[in-house]
N, C-alpha and C. Protein backbone atom coordinates (compact mmCIF):
# COMPACT_ATOMS: atom_id res chain seq x y z
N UNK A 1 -46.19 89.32 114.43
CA UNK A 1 -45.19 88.67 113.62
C UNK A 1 -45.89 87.84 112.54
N UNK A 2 -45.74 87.97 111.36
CA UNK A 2 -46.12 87.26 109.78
C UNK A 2 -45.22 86.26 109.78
N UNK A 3 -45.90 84.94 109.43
CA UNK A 3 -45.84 83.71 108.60
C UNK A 3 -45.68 83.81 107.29
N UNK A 4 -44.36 83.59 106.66
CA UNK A 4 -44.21 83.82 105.46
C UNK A 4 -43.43 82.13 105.04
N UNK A 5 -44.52 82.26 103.92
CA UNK A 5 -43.53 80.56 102.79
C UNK A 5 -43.42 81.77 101.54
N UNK A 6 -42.03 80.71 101.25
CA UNK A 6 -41.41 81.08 100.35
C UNK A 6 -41.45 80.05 99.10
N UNK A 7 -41.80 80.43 98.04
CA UNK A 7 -42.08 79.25 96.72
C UNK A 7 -40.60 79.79 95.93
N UNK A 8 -39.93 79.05 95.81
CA UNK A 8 -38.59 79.50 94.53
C UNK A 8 -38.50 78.47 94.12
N UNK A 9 -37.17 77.92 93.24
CA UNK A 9 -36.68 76.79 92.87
C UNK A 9 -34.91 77.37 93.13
N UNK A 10 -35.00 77.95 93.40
CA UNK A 10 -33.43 78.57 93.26
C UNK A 10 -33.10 78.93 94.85
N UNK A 11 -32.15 77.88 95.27
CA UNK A 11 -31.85 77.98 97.06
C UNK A 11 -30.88 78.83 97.46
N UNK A 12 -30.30 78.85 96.93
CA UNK A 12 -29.70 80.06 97.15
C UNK A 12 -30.31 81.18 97.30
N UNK A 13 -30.77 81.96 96.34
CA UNK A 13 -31.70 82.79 96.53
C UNK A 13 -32.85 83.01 97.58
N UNK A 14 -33.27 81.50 97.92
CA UNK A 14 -34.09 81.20 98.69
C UNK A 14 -33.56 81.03 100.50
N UNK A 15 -32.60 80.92 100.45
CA UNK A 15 -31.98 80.77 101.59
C UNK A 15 -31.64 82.49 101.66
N UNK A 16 -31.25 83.11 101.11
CA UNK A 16 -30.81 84.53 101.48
C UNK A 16 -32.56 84.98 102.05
N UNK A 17 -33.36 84.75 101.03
CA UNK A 17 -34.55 85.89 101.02
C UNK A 17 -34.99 85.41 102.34
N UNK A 18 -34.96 83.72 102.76
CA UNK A 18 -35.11 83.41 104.32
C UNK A 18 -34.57 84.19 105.13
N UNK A 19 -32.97 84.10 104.95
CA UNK A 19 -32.26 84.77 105.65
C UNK A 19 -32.55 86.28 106.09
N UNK A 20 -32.85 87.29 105.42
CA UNK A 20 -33.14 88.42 105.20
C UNK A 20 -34.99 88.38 105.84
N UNK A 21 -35.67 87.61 105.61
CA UNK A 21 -36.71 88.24 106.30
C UNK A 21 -36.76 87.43 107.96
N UNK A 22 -36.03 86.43 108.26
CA UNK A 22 -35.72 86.53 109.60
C UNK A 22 -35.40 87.03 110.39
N UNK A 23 -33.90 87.85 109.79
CA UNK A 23 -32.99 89.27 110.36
C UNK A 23 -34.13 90.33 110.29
N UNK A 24 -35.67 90.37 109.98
CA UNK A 24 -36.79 91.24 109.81
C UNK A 24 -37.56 90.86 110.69
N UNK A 25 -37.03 89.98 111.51
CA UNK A 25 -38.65 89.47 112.54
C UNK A 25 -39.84 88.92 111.98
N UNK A 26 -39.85 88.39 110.70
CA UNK A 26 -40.31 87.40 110.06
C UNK A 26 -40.17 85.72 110.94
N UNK A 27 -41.52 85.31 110.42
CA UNK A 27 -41.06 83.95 111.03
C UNK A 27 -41.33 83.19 109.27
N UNK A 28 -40.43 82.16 109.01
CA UNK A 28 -40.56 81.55 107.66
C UNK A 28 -40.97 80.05 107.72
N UNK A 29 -41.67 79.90 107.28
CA UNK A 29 -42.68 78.43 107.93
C UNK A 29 -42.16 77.73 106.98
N UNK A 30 -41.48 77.58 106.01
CA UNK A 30 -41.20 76.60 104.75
C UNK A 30 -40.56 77.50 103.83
N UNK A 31 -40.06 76.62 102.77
CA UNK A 31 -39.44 76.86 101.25
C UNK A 31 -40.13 75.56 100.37
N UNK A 32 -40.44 76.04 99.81
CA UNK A 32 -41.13 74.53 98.65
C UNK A 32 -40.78 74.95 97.37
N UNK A 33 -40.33 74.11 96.31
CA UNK A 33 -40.25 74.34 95.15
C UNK A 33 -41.35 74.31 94.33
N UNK A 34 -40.69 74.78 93.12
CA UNK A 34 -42.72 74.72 92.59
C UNK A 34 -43.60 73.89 92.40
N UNK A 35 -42.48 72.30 92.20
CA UNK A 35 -42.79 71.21 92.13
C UNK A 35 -43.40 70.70 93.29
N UNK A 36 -43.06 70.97 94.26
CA UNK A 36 -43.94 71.16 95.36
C UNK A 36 -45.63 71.59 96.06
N UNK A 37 -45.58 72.41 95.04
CA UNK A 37 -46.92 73.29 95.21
C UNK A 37 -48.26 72.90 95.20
N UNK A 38 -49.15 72.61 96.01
CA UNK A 38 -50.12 71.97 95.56
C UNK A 38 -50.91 72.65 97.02
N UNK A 39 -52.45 72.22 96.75
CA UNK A 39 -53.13 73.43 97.57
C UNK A 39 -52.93 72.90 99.29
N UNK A 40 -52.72 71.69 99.50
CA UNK A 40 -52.58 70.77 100.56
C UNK A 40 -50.82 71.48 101.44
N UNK A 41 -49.79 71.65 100.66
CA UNK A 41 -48.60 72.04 101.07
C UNK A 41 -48.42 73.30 101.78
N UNK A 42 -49.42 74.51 100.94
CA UNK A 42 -49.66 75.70 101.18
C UNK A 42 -50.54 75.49 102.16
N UNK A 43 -51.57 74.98 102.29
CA UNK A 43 -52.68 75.37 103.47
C UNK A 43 -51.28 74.25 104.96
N UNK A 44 -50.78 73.34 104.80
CA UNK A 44 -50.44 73.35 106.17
C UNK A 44 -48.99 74.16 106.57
N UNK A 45 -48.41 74.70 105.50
CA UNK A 45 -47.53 75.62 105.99
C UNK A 45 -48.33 76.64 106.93
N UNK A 46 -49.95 77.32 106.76
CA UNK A 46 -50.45 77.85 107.61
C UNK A 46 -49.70 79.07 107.72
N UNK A 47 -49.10 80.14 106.77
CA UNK A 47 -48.47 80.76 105.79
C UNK A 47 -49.74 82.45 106.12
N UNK A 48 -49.11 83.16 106.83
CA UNK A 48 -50.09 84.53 106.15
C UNK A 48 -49.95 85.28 105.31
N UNK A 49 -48.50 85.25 104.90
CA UNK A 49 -48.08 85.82 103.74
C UNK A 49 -47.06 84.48 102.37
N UNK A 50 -47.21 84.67 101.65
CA UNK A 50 -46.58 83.89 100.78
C UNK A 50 -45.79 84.91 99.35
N UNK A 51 -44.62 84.55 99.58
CA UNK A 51 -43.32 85.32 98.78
C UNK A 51 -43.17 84.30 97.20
N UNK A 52 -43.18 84.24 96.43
CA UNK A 52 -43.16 83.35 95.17
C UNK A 52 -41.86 84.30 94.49
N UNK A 53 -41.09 83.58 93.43
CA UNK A 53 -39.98 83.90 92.36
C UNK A 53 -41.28 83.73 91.28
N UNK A 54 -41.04 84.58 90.21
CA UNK A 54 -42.05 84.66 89.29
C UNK A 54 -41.33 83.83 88.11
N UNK A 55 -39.59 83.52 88.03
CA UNK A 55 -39.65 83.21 87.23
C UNK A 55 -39.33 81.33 87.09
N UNK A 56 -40.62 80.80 86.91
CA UNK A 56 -40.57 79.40 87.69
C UNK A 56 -40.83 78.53 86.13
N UNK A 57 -39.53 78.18 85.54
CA UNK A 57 -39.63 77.44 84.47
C UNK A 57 -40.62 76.05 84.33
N UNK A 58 -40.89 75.97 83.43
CA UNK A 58 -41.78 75.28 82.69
C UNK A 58 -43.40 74.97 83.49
N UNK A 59 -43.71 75.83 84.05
CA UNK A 59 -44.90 76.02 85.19
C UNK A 59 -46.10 77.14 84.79
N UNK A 60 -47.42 77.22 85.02
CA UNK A 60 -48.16 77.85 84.93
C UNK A 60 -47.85 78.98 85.75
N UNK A 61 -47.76 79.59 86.17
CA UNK A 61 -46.93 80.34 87.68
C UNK A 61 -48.02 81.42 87.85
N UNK A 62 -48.91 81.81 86.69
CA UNK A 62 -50.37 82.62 87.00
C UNK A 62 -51.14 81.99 87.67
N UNK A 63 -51.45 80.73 86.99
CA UNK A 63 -52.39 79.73 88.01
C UNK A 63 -52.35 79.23 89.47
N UNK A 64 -50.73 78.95 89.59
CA UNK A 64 -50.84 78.79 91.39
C UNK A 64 -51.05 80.08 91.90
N UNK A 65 -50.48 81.05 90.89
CA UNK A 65 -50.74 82.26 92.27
C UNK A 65 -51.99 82.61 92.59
N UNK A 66 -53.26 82.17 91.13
CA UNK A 66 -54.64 82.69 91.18
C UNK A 66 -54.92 81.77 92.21
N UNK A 67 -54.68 80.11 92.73
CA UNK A 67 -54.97 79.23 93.47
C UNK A 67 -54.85 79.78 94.96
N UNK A 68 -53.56 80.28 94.80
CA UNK A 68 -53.10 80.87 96.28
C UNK A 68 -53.90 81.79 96.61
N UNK A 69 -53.78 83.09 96.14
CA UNK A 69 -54.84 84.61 96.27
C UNK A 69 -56.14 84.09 96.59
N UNK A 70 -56.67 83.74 95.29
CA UNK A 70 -58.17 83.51 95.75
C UNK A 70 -58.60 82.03 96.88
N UNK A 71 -58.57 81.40 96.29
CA UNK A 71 -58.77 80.02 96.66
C UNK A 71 -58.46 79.91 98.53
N UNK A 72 -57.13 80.17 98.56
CA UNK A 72 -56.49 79.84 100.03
C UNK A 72 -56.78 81.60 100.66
N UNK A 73 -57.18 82.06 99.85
CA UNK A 73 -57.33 84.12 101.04
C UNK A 73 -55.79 83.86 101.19
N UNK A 74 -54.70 84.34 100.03
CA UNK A 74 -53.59 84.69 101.03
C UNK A 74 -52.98 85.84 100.04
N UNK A 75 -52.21 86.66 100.81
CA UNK A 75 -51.50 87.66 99.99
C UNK A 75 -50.32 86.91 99.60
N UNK A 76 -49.97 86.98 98.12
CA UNK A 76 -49.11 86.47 97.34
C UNK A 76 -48.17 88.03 97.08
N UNK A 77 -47.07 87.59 97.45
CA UNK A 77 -45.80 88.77 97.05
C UNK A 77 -45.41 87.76 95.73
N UNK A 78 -44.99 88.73 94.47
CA UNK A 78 -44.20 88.18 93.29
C UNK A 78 -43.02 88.91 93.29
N UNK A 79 -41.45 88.39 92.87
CA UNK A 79 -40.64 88.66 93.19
C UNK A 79 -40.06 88.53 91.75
N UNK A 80 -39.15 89.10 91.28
CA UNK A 80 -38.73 89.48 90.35
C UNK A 80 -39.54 89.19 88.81
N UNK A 81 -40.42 89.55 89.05
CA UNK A 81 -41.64 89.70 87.77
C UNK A 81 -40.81 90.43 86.60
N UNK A 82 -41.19 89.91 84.87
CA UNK A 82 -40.84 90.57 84.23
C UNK A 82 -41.24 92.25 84.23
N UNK A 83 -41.05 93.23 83.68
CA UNK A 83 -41.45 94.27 83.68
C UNK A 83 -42.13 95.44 82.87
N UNK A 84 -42.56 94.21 81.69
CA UNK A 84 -43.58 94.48 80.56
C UNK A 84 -44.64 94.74 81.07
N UNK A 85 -45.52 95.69 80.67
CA UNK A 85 -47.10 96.00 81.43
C UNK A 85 -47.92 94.40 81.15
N UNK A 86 -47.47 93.55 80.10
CA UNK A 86 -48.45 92.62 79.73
C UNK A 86 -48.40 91.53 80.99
N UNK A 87 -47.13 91.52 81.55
CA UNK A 87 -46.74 90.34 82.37
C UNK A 87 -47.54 91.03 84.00
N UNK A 88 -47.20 92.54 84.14
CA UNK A 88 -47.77 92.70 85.57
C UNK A 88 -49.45 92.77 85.52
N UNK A 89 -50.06 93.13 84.36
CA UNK A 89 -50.96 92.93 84.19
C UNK A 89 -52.06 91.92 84.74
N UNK A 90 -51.52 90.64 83.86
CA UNK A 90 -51.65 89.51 84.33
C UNK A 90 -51.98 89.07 85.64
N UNK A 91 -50.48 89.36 86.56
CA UNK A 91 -50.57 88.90 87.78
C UNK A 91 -51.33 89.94 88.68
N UNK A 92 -51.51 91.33 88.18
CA UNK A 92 -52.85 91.81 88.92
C UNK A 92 -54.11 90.71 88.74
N UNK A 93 -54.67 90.17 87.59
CA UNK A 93 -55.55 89.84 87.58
C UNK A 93 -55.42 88.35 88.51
N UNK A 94 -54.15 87.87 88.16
CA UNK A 94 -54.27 86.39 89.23
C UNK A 94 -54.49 86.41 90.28
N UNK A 95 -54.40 87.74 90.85
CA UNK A 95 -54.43 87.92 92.36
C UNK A 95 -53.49 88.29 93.50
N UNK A 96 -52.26 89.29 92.29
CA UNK A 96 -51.16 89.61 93.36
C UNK A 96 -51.28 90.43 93.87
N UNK A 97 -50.92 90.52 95.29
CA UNK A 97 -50.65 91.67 96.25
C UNK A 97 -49.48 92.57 95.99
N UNK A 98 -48.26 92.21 95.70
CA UNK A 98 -47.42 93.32 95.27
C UNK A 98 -46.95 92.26 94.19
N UNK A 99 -46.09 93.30 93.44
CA UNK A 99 -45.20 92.41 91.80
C UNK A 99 -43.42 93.19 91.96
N UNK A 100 -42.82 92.74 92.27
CA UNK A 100 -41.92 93.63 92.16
C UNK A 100 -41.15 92.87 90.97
N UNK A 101 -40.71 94.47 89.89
CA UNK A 101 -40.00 93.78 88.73
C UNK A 101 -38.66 94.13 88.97
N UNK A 102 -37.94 94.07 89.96
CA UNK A 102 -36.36 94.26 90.27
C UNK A 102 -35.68 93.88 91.24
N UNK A 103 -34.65 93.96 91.59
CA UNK A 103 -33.86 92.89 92.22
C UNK A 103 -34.15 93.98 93.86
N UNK A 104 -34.46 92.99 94.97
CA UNK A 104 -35.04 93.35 96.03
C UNK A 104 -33.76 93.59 96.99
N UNK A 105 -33.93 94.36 97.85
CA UNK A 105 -33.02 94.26 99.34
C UNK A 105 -33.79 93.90 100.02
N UNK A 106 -33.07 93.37 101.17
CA UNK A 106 -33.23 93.15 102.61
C UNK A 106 -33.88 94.29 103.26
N UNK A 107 -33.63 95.05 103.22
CA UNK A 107 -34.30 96.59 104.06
C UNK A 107 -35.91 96.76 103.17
N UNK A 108 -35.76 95.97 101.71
CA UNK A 108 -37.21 96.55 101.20
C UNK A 108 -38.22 95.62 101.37
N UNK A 109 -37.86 94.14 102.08
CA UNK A 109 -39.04 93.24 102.60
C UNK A 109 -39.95 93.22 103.17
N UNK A 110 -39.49 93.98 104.11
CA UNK A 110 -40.56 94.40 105.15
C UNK A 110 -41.79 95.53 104.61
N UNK A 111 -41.26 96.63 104.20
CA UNK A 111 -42.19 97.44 103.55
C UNK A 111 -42.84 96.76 102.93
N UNK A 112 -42.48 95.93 101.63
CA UNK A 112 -42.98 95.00 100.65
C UNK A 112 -44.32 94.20 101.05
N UNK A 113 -43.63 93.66 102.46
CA UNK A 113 -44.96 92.53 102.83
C UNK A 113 -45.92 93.46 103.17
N UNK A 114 -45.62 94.35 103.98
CA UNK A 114 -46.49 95.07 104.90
C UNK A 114 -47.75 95.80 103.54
N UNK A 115 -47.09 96.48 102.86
CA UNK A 115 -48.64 96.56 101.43
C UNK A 115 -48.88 95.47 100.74
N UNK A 116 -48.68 94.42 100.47
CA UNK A 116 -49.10 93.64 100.32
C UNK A 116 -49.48 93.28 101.10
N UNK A 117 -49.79 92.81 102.25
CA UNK A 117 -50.97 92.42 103.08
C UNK A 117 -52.12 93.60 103.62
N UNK A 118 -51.65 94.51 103.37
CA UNK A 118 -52.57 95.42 103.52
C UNK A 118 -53.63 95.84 102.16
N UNK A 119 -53.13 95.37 101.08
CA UNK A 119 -53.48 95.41 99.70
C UNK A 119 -54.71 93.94 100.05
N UNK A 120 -54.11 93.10 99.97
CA UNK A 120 -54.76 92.10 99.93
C UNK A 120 -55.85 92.21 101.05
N UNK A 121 -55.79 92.90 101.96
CA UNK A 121 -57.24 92.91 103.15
C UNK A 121 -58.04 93.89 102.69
N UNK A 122 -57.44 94.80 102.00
CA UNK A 122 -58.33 95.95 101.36
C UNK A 122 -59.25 94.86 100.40
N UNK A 123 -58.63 94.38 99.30
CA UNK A 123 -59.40 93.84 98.59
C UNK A 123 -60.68 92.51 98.62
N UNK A 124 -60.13 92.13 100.05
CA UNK A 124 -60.87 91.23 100.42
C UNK A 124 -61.81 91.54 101.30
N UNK A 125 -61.69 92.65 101.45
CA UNK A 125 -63.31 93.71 102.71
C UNK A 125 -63.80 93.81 101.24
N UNK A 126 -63.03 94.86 100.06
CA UNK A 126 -64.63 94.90 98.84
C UNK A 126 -65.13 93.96 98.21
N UNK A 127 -64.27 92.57 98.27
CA UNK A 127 -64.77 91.35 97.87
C UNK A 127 -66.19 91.07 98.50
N UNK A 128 -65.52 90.86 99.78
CA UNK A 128 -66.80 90.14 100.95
C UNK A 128 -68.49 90.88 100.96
N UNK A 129 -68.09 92.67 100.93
CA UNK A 129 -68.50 93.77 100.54
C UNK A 129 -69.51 93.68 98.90
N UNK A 130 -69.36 92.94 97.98
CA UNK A 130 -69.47 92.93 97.18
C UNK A 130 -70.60 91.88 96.79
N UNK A 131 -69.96 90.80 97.73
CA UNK A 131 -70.75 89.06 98.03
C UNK A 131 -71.79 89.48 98.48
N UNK A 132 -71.60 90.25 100.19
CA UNK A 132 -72.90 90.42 100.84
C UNK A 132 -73.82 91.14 100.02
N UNK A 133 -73.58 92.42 99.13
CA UNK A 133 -74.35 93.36 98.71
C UNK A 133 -75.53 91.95 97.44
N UNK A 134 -74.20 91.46 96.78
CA UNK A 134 -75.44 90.35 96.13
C UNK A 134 -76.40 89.50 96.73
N UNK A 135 -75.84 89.21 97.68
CA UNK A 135 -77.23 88.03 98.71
C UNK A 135 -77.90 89.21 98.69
N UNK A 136 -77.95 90.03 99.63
CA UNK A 136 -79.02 91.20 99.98
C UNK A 136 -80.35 91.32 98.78
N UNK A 137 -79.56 91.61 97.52
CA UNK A 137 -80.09 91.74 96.29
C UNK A 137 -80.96 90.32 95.88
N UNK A 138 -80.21 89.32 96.11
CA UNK A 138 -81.04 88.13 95.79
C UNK A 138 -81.90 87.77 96.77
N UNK A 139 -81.99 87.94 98.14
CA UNK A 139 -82.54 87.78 98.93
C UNK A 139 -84.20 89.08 99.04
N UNK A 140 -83.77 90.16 98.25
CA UNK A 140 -84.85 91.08 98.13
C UNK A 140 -85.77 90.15 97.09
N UNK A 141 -84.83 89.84 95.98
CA UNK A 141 -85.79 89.47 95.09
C UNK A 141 -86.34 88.53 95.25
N UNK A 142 -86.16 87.27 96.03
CA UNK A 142 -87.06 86.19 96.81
C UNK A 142 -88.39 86.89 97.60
N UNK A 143 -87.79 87.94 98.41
CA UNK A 143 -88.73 88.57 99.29
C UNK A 143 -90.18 89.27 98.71
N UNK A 144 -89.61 89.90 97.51
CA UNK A 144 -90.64 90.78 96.12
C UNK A 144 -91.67 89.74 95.78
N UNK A 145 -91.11 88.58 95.16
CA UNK A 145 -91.56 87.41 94.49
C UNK A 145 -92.40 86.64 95.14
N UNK A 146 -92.20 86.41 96.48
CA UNK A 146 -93.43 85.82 97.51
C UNK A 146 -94.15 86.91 98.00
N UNK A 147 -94.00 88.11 98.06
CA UNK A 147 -94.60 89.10 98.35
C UNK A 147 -95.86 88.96 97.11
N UNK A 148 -95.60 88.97 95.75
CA UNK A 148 -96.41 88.64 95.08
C UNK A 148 -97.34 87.64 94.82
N UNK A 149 -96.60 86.64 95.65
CA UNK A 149 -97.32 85.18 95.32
C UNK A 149 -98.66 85.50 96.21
N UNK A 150 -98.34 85.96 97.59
CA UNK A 150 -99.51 86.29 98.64
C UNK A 150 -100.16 87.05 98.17
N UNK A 151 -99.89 88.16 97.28
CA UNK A 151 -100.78 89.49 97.27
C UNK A 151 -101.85 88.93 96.18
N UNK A 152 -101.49 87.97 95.01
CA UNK A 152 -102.10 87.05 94.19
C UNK A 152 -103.14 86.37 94.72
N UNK A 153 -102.47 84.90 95.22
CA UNK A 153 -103.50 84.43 95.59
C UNK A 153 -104.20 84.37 97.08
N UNK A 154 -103.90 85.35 97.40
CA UNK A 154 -104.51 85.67 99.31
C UNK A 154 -105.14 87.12 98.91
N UNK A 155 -104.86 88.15 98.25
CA UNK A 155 -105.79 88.87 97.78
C UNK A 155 -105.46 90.08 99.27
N UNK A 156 -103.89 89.97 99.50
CA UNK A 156 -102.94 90.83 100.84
C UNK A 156 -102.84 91.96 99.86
N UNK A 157 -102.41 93.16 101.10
CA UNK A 157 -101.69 93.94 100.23
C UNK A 157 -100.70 94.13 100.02
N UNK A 158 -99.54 94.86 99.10
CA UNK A 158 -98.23 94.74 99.76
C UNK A 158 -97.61 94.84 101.10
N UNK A 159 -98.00 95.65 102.01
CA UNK A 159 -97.84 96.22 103.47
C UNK A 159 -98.20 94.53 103.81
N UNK A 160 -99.51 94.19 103.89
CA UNK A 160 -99.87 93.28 104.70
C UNK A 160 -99.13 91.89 104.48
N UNK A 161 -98.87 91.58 103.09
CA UNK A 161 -98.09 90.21 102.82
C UNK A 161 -96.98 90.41 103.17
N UNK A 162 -95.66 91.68 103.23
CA UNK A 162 -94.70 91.40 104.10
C UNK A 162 -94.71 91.38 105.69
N UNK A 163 -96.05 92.59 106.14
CA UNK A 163 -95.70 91.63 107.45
C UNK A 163 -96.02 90.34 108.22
N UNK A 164 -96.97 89.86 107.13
CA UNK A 164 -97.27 88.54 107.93
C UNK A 164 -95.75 87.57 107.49
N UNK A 165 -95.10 87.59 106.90
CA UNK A 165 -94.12 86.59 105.98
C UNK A 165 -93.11 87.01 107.56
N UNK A 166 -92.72 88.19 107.87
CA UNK A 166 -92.02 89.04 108.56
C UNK A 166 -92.29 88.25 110.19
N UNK A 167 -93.87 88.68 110.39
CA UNK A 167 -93.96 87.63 111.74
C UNK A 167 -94.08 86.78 111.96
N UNK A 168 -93.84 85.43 110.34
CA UNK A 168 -94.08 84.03 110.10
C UNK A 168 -92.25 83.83 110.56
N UNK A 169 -91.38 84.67 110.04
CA UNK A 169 -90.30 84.32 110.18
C UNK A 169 -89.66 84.69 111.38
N UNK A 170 -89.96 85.89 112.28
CA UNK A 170 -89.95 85.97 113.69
C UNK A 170 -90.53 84.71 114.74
N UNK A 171 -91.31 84.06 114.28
CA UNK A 171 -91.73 83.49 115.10
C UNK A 171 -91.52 81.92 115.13
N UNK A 172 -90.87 81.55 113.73
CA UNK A 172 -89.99 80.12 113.55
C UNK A 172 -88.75 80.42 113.69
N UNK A 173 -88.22 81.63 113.73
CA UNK A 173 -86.74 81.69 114.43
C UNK A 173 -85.86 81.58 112.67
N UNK A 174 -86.44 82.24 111.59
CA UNK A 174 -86.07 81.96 110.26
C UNK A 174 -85.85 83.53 109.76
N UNK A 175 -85.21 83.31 108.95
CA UNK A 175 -85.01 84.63 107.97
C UNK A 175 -85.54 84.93 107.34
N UNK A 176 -85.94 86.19 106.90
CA UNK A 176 -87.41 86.59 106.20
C UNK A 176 -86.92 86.25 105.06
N UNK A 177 -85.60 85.71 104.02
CA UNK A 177 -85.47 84.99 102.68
C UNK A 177 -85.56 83.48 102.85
N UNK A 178 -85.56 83.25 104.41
CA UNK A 178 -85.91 81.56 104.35
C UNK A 178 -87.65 81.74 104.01
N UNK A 179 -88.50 82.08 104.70
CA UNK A 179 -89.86 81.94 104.90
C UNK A 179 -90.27 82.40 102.90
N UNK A 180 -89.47 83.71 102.27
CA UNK A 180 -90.21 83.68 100.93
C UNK A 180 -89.26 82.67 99.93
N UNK A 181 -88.41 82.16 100.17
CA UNK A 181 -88.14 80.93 99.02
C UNK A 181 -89.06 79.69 99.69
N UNK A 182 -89.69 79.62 101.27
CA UNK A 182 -90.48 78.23 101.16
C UNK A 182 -91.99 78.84 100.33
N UNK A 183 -92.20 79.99 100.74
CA UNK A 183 -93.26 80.01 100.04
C UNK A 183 -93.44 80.54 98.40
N UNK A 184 -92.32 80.53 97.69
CA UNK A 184 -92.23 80.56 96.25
C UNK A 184 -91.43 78.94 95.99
N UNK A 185 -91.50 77.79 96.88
CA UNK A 185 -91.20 76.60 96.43
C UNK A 185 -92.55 75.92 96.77
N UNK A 186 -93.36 76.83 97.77
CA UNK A 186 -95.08 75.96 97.76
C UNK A 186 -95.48 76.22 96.83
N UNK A 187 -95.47 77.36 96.40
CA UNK A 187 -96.57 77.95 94.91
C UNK A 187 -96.36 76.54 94.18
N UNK A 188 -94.81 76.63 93.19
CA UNK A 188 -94.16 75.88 92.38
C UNK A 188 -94.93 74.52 92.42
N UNK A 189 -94.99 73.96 93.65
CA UNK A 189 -95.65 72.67 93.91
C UNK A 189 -96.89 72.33 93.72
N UNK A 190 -97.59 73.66 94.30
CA UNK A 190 -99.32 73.72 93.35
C UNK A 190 -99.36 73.43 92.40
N UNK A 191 -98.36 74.12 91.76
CA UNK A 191 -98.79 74.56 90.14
C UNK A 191 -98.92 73.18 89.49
């Protein structure tokens, strides 16, 4: 069962779309207006999915949702989005999980959330996917770089300066990118 807040300004509306994803086996943790919104309100609603009205007068309404998506990891549903490519555009890039530009049923909520949260975990495995692949990368190039520092001034070879760095870091219980950034922050200190 999904935790869903609902951001509108319009209660009515907001009370039905409650209404309707309860009669769904939804559980609805809150309604906040936009005036409401702030990153503190959203994190203790404690919210796995979050439903927003897109059309939220005189408000940045890209920016909380980029706040929400990225910031808080949550799938953001947008709900009656204009339907210009410029406007869905946009809220792809802020970070929406679905955009719907038309007037919703009750029977289409459920589907709705369900790719959108499945959208949003997709994108957040190639995110994470994406993070790790850069450490790896930065962590080689620490590894290269003290590899050099030894082969320099210890007169190692390549083979031999990674495995001593290799059984320096086996044997302090360290990561072979902890052991070559201390020893490309000793060089530094010589110098």
């Amino acid at each position: 069962m999904q935790r869903i807040l609902i951001i509108d300004d319009v209660r009515d509306r907001a009370a039905w779309l409650k209404a309707s994803l309860e009669l769904a086996e939804y559980v609805v943790v809150g309604i906040l207006a936009w005036e409401q919104v702030d990153e503190a309100s959203i994190q203790a609603a404690l919210a796995d999915v979050i439903i927003v009205d897109a059309n939220a007068p005189g408000r940045d309404t890209l920016e909380q949702i980029s706040l929400m998506s990225k910031t808080l990891e949550k799938p953001v549903v947008v709900l009656g989005g204009q339907k210009d490519q410029h406007s869905i555009q946009a809220a792809m890039q802020a970070g929406v999980s679905a955009y719907v530009a038309r007037t919703v049923q009750s029977e289409d909520l459920s589907g709705i959330i369900q790719v959108a949260a499945a959208r949003f975990a997709e994108h957040k495995r190639l995110r994470d996917e994406l993070k790790e692949a850069k450490n790896q990368l930065i962590e080689r190039k620490l590894v290269d770089r003290a590899k050099a520092i030894l082969m320099e001034d210890h007169g190692y070879s390549e083979a031999d300066a990674y495995k001593r760095m290799r059984n320096l870091a086996m044997s302090k219980g360290r990561r072979l990118a902890q052991i070559a950034d201390a020893i490309i922050l000793a060089k530094e200190l010589s110098e």
